[in-house]
Each structure stands twice: as C-alpha cells, then as structure tokens.
N, C-alpha and C. Protein backbone atom coordinates (compact mmCIF):
# COMPACT_ATOMS: atom_id res chain seq x y z
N UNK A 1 -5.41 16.36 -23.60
CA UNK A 1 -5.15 16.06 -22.22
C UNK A 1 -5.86 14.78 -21.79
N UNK A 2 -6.70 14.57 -22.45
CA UNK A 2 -7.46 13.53 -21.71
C UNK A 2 -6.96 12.05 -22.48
N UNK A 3 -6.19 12.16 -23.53
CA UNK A 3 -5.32 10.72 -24.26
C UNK A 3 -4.69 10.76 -23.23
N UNK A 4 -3.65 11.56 -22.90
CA UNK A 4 -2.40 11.68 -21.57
C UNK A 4 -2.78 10.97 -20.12
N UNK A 5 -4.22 11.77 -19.93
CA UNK A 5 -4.64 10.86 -18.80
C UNK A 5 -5.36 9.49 -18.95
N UNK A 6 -5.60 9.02 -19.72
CA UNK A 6 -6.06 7.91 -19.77
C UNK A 6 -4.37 6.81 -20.16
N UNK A 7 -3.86 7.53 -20.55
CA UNK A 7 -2.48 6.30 -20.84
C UNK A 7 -1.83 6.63 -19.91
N UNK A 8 -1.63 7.39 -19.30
CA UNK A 8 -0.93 7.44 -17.34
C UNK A 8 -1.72 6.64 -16.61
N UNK A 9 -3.25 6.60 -16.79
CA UNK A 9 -3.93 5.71 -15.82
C UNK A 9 -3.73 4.16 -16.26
N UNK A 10 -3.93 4.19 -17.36
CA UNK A 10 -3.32 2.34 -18.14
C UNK A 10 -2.15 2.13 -17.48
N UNK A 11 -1.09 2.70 -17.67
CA UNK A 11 0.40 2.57 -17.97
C UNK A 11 1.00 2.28 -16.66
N UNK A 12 0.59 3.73 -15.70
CA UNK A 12 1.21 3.46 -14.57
C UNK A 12 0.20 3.05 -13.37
N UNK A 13 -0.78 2.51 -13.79
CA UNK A 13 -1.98 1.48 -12.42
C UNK A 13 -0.63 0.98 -11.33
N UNK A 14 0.15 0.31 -11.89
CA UNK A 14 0.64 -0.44 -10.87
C UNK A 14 1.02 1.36 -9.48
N UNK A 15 2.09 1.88 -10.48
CA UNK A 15 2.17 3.14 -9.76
C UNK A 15 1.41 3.70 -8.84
N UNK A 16 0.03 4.44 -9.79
CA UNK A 16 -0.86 4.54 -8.40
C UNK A 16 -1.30 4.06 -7.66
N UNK A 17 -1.69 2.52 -7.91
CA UNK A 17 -2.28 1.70 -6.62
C UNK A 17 -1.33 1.71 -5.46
N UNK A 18 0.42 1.98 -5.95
CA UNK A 18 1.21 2.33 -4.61
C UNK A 18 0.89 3.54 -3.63
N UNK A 19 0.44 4.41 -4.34
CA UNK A 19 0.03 5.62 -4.18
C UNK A 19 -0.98 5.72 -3.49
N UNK A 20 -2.14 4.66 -3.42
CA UNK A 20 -3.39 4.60 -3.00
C UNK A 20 -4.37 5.61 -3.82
N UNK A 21 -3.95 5.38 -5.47
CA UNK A 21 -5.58 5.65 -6.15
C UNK A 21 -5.93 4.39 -6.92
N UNK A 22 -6.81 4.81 -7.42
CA UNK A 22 -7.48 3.75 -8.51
C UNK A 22 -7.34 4.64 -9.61
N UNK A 23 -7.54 3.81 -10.51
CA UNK A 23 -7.21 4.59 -12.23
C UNK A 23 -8.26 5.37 -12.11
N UNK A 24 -9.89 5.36 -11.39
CA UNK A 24 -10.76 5.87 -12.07
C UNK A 24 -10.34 7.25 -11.01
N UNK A 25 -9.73 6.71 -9.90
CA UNK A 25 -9.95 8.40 -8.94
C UNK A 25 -8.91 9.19 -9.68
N UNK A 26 -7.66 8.31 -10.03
CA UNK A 26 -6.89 9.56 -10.91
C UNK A 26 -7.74 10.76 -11.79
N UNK A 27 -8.35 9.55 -12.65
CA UNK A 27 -8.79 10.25 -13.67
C UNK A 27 -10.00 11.55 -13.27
N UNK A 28 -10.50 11.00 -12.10
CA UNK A 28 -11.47 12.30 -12.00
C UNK A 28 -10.73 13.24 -10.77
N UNK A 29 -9.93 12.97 -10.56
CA UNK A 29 -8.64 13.89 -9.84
C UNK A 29 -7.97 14.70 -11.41
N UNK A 30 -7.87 14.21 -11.64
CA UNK A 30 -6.99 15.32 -13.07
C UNK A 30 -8.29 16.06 -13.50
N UNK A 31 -9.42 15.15 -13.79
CA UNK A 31 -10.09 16.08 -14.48
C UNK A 31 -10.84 17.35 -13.85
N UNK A 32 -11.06 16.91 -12.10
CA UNK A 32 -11.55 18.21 -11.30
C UNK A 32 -10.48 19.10 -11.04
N UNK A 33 -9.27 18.97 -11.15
CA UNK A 33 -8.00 19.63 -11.63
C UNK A 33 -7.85 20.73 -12.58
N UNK A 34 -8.59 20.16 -13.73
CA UNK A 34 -8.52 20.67 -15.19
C UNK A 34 -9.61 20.95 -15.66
N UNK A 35 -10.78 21.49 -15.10
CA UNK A 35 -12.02 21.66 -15.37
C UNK A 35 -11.95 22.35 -16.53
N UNK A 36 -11.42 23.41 -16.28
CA UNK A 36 -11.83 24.31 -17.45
C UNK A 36 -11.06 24.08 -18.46
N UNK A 37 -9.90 23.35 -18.69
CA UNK A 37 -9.36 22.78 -19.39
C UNK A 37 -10.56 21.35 -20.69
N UNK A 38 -10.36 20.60 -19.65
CA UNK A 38 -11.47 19.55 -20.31
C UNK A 38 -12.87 20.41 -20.77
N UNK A 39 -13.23 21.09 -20.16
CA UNK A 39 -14.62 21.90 -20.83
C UNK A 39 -14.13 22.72 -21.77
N UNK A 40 -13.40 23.19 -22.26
CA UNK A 40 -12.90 24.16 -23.21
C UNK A 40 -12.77 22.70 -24.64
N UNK A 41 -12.21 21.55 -24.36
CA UNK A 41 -11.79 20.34 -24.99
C UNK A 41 -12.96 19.65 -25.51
N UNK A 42 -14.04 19.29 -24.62
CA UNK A 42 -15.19 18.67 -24.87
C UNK A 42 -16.27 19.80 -25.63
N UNK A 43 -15.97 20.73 -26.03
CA UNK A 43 -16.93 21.67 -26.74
C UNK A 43 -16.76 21.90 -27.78
C-alpha cells in the first residue's frame, strides 16, 4: 500500500494540488486512514 501511495502522490500532484492537498498531506491522509493497515506492513 504504501508503493500505491507514494506513485498516486508522484503521478497525480498536479491532481491533488486541484484538490487542495500537497503530496505530503495525501500521504499522511492515507496513512491515518490505514493505520492499522501500514502497522501490520511496517512490522
């Protein structure tokens, strides 16, 4: 999950900046999203 989010945040920047995020808030938007996901991943 976290390749996925990091090449959505590369890929589509232009996207979210329409959106009003930044790549980095995506990324810690998915990941407070997916907590237990990413902690199950990072262990």
């Amino acid at each position: 999950m976290l390749g996925t989010v990091t090449v959505v945040a590369v890929d589509h920047a232009l996207a979210l900046r329409c959106l009003g995020l930044s790549r980095s808030r995506f990324v810690r938007d998915v990941c407070a999203l997916f907590r237990a996901a990413v902690s199950a991943c990072v262990r």
